[in-house]
C-alpha atoms as a PDB file:
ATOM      1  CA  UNK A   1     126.839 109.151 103.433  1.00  0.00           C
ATOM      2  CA  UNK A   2     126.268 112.495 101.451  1.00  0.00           C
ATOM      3  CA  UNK A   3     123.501 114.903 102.573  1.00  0.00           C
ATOM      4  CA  UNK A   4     121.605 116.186  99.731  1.00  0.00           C
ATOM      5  CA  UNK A   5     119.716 119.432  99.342  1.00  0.00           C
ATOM      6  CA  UNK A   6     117.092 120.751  97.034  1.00  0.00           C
ATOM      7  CA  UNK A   7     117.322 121.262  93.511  1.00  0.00           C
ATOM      8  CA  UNK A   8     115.197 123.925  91.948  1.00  0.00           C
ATOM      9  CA  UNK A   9     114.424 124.324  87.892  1.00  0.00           C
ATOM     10  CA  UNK A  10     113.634 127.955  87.356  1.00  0.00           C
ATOM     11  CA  UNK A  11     110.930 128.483  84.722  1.00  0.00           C
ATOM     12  CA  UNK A  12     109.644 132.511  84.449  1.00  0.00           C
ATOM     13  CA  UNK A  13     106.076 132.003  84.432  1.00  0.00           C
ATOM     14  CA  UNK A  14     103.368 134.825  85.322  1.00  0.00           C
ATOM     15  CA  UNK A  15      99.536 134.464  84.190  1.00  0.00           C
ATOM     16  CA  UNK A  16      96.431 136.468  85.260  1.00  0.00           C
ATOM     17  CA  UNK A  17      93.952 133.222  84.969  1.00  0.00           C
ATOM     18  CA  UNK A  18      92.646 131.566  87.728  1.00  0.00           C
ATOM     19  CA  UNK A  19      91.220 128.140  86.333  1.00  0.00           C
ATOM     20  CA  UNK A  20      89.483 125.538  88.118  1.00  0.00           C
ATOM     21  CA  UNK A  21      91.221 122.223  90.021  1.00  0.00           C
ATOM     22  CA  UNK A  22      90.560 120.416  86.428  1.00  0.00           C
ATOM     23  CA  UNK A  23      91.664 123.024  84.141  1.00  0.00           C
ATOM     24  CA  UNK A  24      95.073 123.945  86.493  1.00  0.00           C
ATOM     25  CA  UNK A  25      95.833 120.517  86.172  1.00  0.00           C
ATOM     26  CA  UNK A  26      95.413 120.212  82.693  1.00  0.00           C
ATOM     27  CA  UNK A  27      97.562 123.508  81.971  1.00  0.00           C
ATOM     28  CA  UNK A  28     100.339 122.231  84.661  1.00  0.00           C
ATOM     29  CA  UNK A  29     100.198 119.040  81.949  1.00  0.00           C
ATOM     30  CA  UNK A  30     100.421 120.897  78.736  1.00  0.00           C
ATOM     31  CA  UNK A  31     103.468 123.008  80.131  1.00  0.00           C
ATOM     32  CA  UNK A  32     105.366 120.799  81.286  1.00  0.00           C
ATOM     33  CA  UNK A  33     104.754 118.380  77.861  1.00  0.00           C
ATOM     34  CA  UNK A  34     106.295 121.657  76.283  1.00  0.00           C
ATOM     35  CA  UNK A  35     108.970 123.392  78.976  1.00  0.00           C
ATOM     36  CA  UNK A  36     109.637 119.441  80.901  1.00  0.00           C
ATOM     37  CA  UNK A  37     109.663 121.026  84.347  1.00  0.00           C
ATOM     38  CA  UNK A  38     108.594 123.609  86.866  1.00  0.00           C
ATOM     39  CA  UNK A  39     109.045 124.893  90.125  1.00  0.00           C
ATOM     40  CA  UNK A  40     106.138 124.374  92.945  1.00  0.00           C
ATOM     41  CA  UNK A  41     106.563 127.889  93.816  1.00  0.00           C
ATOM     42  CA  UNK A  42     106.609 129.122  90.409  1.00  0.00           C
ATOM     43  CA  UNK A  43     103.490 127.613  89.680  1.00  0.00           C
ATOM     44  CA  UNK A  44     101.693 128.602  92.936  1.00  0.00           C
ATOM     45  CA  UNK A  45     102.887 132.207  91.011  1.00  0.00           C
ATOM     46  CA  UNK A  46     101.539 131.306  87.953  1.00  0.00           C
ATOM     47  CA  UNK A  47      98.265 130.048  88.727  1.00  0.00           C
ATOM     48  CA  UNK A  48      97.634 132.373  91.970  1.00  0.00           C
ATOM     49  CA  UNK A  49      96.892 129.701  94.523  1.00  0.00           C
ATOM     50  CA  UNK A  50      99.005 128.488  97.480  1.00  0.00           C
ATOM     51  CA  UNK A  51     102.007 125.964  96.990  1.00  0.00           C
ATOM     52  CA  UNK A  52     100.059 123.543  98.976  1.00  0.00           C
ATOM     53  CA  UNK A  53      97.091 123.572  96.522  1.00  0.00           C
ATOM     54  CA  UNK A  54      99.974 123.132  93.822  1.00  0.00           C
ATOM     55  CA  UNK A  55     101.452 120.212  95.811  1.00  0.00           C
ATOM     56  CA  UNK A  56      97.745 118.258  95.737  1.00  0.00           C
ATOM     57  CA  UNK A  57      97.757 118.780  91.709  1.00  0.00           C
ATOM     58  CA  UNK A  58     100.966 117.576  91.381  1.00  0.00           C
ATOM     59  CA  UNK A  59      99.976 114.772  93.513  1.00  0.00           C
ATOM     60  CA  UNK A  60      97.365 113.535  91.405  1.00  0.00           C
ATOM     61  CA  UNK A  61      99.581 114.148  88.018  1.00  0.00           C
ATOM     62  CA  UNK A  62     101.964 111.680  89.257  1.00  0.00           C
ATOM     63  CA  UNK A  63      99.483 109.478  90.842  1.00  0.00           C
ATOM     64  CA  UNK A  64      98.173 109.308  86.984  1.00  0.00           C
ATOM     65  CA  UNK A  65     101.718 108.463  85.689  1.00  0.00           C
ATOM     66  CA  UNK A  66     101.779 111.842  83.539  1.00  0.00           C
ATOM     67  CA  UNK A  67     104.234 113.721  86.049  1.00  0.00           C
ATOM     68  CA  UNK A  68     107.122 112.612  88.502  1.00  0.00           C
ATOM     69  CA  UNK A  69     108.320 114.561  91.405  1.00  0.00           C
ATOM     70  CA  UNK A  70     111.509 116.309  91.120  1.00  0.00           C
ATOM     71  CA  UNK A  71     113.685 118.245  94.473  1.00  0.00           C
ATOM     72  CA  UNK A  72     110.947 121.027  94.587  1.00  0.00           C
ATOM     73  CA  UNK A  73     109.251 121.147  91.509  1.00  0.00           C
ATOM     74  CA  UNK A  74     107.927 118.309  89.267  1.00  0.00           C
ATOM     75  CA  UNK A  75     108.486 117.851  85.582  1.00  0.00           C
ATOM     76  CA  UNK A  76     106.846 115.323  82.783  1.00  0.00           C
ATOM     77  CA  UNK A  77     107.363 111.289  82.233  1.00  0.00           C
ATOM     78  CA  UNK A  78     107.590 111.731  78.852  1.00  0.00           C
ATOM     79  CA  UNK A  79     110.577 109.989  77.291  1.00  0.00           C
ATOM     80  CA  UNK A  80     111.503 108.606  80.894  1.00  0.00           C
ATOM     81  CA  UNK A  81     111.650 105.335  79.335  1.00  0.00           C
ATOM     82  CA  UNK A  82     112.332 102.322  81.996  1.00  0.00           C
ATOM     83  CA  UNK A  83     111.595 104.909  84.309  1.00  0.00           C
ATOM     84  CA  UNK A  84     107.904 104.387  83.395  1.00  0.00           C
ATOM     85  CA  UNK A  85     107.779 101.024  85.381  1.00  0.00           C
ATOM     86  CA  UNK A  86     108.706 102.552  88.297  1.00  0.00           C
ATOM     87  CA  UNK A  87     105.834 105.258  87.633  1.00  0.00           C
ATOM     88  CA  UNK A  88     103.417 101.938  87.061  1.00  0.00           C
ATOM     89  CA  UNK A  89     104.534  99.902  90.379  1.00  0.00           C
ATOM     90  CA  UNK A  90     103.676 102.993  91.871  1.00  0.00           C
ATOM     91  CA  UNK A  91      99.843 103.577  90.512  1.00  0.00           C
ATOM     92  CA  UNK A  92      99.069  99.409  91.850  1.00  0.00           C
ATOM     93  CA  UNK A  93      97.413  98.863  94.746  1.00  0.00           C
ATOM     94  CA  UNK A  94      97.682 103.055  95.444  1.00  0.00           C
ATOM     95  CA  UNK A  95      95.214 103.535  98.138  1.00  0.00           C
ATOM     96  CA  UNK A  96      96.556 100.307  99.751  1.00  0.00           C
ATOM     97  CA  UNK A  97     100.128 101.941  99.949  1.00  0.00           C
ATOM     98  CA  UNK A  98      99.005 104.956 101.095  1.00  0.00           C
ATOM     99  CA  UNK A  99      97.162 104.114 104.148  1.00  0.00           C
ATOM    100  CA  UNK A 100     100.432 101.344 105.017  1.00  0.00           C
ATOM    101  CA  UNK A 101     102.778 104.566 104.485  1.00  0.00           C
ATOM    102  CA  UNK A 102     100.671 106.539 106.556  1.00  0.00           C
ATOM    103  CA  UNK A 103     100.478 104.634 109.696  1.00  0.00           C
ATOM    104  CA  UNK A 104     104.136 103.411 109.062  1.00  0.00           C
ATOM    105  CA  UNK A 105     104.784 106.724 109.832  1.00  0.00           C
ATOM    106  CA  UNK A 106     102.675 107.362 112.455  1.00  0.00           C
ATOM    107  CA  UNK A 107     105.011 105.059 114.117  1.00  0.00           C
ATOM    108  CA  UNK A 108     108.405 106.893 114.164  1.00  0.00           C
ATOM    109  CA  UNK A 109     108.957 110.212 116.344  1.00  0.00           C
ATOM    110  CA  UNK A 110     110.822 113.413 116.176  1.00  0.00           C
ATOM    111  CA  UNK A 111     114.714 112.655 116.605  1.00  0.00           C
ATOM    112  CA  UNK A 112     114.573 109.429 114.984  1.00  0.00           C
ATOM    113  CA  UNK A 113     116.714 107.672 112.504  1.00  0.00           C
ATOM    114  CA  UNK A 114     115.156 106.127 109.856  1.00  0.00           C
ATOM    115  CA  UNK A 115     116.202 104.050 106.677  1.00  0.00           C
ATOM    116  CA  UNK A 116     113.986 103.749 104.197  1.00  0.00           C
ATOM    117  CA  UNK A 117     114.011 100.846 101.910  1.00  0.00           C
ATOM    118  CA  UNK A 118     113.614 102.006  97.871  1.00  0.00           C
ATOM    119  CA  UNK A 119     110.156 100.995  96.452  1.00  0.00           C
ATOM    120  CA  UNK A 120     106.796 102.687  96.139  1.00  0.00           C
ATOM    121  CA  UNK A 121     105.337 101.576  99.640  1.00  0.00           C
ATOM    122  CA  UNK A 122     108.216 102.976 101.282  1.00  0.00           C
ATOM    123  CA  UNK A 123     107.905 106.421  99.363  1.00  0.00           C
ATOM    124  CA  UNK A 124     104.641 106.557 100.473  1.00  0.00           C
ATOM    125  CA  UNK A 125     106.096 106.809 104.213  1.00  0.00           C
ATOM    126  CA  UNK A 126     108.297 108.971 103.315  1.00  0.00           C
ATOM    127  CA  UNK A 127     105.469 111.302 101.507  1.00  0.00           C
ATOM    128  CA  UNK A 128     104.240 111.304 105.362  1.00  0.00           C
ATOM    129  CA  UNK A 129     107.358 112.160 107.107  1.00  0.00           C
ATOM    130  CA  UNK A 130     107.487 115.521 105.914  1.00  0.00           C
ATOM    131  CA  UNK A 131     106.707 117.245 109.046  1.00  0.00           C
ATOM    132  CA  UNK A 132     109.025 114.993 111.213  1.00  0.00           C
ATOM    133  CA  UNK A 133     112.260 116.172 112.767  1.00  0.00           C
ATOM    134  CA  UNK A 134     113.945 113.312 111.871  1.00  0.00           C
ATOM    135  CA  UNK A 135     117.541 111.648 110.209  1.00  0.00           C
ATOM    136  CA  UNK A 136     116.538 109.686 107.300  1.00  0.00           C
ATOM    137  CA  UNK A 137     119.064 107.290 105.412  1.00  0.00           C
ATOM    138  CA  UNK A 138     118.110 105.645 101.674  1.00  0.00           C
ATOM    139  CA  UNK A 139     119.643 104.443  98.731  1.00  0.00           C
ATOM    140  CA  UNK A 140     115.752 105.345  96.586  1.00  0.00           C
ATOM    141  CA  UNK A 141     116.367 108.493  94.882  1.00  0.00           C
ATOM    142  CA  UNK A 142     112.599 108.761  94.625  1.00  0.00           C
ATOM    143  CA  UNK A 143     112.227 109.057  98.565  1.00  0.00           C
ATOM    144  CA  UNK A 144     115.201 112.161  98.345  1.00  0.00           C
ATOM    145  CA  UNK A 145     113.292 113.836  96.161  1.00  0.00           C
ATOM    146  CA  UNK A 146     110.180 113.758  98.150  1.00  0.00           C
ATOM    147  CA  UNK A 147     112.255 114.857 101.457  1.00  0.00           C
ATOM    148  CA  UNK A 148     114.339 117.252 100.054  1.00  0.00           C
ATOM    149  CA  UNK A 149     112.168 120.228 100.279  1.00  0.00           C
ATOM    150  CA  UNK A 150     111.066 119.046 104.241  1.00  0.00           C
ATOM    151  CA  UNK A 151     112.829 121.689 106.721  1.00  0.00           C
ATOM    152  CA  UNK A 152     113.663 119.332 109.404  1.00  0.00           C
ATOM    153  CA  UNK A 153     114.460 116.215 107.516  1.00  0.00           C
ATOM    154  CA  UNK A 154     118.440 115.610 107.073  1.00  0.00           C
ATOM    155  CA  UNK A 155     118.368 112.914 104.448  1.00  0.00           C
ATOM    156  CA  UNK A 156     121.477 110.753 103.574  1.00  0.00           C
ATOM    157  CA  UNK A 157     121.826 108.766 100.439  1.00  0.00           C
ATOM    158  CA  UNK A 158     124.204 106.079 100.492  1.00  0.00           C
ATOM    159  CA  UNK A 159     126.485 105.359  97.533  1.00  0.00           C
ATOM    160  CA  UNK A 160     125.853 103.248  94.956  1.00  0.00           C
ATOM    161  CA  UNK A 161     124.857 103.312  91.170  1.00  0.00           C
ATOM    162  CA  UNK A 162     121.971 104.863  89.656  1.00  0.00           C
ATOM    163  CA  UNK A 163     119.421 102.092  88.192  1.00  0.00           C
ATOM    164  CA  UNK A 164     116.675 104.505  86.398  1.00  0.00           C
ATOM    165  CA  UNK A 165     114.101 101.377  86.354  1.00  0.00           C
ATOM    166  CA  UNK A 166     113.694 101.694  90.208  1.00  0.00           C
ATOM    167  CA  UNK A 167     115.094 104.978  90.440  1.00  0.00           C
ATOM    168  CA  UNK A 168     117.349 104.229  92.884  1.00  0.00           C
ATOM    169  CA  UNK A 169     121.398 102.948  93.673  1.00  0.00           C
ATOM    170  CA  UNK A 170     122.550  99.584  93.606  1.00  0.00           C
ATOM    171  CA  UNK A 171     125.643  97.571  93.977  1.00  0.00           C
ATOM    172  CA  UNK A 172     127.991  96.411  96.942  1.00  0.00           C
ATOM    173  CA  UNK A 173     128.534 100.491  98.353  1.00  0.00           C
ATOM    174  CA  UNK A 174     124.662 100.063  99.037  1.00  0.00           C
ATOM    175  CA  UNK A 175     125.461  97.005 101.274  1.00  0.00           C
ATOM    176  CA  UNK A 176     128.471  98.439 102.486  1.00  0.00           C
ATOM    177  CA  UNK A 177     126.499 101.802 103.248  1.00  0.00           C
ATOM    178  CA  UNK A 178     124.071 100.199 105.716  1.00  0.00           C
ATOM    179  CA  UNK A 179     126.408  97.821 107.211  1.00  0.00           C
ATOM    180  CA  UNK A 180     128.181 101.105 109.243  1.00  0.00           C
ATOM    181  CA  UNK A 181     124.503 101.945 110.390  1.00  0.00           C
ATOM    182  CA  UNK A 182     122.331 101.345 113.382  1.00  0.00           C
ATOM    183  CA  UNK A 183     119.155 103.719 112.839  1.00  0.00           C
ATOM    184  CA  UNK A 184     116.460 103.534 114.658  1.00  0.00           C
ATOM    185  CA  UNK A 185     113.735 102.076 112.400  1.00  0.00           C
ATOM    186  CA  UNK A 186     114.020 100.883 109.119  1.00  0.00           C
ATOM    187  CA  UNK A 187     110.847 100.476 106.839  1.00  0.00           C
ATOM    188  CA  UNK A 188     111.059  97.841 103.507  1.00  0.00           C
ATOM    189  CA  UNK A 189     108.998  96.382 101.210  1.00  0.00           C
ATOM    190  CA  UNK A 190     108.556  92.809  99.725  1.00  0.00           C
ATOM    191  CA  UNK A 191     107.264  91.279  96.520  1.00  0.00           C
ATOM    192  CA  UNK A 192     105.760  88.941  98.374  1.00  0.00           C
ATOM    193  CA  UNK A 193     105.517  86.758 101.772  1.00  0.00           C
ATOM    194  CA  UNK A 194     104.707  83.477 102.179  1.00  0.00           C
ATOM    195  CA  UNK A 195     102.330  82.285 104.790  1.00  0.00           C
ATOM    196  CA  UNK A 196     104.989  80.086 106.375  1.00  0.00           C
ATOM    197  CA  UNK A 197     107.299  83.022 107.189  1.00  0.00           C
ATOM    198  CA  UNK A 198     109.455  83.845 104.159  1.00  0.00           C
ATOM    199  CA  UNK A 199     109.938  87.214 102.849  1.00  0.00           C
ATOM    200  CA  UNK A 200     110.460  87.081  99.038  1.00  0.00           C
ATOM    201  CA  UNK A 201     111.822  89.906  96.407  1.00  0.00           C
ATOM    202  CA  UNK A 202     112.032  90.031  92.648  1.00  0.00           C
ATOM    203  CA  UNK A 203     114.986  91.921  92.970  1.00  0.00           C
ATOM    204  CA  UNK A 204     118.667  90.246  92.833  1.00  0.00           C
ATOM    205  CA  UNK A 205     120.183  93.369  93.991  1.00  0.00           C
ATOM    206  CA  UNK A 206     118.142  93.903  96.617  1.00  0.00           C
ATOM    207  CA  UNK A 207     120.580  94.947  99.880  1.00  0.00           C
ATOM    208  CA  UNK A 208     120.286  91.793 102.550  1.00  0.00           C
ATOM    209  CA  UNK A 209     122.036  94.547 104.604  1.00  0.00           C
ATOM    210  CA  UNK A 210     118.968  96.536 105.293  1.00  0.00           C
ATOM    211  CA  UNK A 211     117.562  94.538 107.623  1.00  0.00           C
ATOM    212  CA  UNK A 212     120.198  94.886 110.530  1.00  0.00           C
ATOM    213  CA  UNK A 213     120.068  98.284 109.262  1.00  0.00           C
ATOM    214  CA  UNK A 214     118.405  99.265 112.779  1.00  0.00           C
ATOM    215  CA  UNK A 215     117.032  98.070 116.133  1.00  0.00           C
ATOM    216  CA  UNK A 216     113.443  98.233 114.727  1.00  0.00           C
ATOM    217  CA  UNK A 217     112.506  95.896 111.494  1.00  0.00           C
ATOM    218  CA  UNK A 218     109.249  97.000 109.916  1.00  0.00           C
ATOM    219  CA  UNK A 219     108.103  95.503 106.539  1.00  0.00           C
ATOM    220  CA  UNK A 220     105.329  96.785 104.549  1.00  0.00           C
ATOM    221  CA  UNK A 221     103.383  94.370 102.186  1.00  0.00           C
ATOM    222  CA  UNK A 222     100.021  95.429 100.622  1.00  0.00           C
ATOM    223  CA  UNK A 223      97.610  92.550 100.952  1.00  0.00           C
ATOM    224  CA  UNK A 224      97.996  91.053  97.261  1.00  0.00           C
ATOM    225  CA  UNK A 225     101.788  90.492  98.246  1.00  0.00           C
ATOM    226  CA  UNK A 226     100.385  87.998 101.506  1.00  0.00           C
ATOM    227  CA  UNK A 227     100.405  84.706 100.664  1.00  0.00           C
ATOM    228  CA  UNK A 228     102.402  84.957  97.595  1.00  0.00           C
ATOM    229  CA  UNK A 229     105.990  83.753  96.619  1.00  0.00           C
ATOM    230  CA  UNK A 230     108.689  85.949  94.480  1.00  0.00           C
ATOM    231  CA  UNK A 231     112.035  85.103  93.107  1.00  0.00           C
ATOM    232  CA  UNK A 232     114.552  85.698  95.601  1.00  0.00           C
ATOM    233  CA  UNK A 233     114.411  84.568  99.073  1.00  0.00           C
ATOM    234  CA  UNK A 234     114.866  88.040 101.317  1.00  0.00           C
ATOM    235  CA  UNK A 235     114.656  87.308 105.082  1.00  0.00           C
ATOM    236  CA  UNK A 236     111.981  85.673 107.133  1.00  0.00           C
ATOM    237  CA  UNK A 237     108.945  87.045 109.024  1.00  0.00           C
ATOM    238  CA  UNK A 238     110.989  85.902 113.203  1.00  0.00           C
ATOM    239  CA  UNK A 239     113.376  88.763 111.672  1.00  0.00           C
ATOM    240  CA  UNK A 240     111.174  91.284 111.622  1.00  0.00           C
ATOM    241  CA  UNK A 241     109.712  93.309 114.489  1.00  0.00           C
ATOM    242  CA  UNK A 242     106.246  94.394 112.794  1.00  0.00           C
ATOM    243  CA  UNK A 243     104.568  93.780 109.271  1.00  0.00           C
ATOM    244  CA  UNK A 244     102.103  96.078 108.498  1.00  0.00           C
ATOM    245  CA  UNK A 245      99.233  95.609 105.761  1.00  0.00           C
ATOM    246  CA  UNK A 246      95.589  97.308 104.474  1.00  0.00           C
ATOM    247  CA  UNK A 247      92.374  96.468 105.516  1.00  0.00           C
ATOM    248  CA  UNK A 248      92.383  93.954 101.947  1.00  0.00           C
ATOM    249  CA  UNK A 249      94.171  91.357 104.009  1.00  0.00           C
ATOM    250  CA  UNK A 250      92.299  88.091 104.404  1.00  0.00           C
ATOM    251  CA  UNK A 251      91.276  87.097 107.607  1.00  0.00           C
ATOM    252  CA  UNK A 252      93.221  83.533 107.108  1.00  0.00           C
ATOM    253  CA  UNK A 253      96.118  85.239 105.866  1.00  0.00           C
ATOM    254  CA  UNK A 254      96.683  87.333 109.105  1.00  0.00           C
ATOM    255  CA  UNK A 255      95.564  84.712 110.991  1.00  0.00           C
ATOM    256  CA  UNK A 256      98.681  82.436 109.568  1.00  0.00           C
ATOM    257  CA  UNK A 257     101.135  85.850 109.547  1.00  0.00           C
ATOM    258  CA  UNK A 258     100.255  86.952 113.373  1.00  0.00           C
ATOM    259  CA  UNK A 259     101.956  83.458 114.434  1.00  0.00           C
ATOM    260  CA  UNK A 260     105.308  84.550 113.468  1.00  0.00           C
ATOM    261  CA  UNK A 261     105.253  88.548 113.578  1.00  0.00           C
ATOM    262  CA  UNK A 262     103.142  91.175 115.089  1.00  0.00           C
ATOM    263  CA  UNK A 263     101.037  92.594 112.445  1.00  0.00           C
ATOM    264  CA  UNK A 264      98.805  95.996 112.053  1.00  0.00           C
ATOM    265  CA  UNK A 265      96.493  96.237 109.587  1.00  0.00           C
ATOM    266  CA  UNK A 266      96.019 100.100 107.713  1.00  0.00           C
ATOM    267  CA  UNK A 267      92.955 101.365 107.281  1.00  0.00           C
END
């Protein structure tokens, strides 16, 4: 397990303008297109507003695809390459994800261990365990870089090798990673689950490991992922302790799901 801090890209950047919401966006855009990235706190500097109200642009820059987050700064997608898909899984069913990472994290408290599972419903937990004192182990290099600037997060990656098209670590040290861990909670995703209890992924490499990762097995899946089959057979629903969906889920589909798991519904 290897702690990882911060990583800041120092761009010297001073302006008198103070455009609007649209226009700071649009400027954030055009300099990064030219310098490729930039520090939160340099452009809080720059454009004479608080690092919070740079935080919300960025936001919406990388919900758009045109940015990605980097350890406290953000720079452009352009020429990311594979990296794009990542950037595209992560703009479907948005609002969906965000409510399910929301509440997901409403669930854990201060001192816990987490794992996080790599995938873009799980960084959207992550995006809301900022302000948690908490231990958080992942193999998604996506969720370090949204935790690394948090004050009170310790986060541990586990090893692996990079794969840029999920932006995250793969291979048998992933496995062998969470194997040596008990955490407290671990929250993972799904391509899909079946209405007769199977938990499906598109993803061969995908770490059976994670689920006796820790005492308490949540799964996300957004509602066009119920009733659905995938690839890969991943675990079954009696494995888990909790799935949690959005308020799209169909009323026959939770109906068939809450016989074999408990299941909250976002909203």
């Amino acid at each position: 397990m290897h702690p990882l801090a911060a990583v800041c890209y120092p761009v010297n950047l001073v302006s008198n303008s103070s455009p609007t919401k649209h226009d700071r966006a649009t400027e954030i855009l055009s300099l990064l297109r030219k310098r490729t990235s930039a520090t939160i706190a340099e452009l809080a500097h720059r454009f004479h507003v608080s690092e919070m109200t740079i935080r919300r642009d960025i936001e919406r820059l990388c919900g758009t695809g045109q940015a990605i987050r980097i350890p406290g700064g953000v720079r452009a997608t352009r020429g990311l390459g594979p990296e794009r898909s990542f950037l595209d899984r992560l703009e479907r069913m948005s609002d969906a994800k965000a409510a399910i990472g929301r509440f997901a994290a409403s669930l854990a408290t201060d001192g816990d261990s987490l794992v996080i599972d790599s995938g873009t419903t799980t960084l959207h937990v992550a995006r809301s365990l900022r302000q948690r004192v908490s231990t958080v182990i992942t193999f998604s290099i996506a969720v370090l870089e949204e935790l690394a600037g948090a004050p009170d997060v310790r986060v541990e990656l586990t090893g692996g090798v990079y794969r840029i098209s999920s932006h995250d670590l793969v291979g048998p040290a992933v496995s062998d990673s969470l194997r040596t861990i008990r955490a407290d909670k671990v929250f993972f995703g799904a391509a899909a689950v079946s209405l007769d209890g199977v938990v499906m992924v598109n993803d061969p490499e995908a770490p059976r490991a994670l689920v006796g990762a820790a005492r308490q097995r949540i799964l996300l899946a957004d509602s066009s992922k119920l009733g659905q089959h995938a690839l890969y057979r991943f675990t079954t629903l009696n494995s888990c302790d909790l799935l949690i969906t959005d308020a799209g889920a169909k009323a026959s589909h939770l109906e068939a799901l809450r016989k074999q798991v408990a299941v909250r519904v976002a909203r």
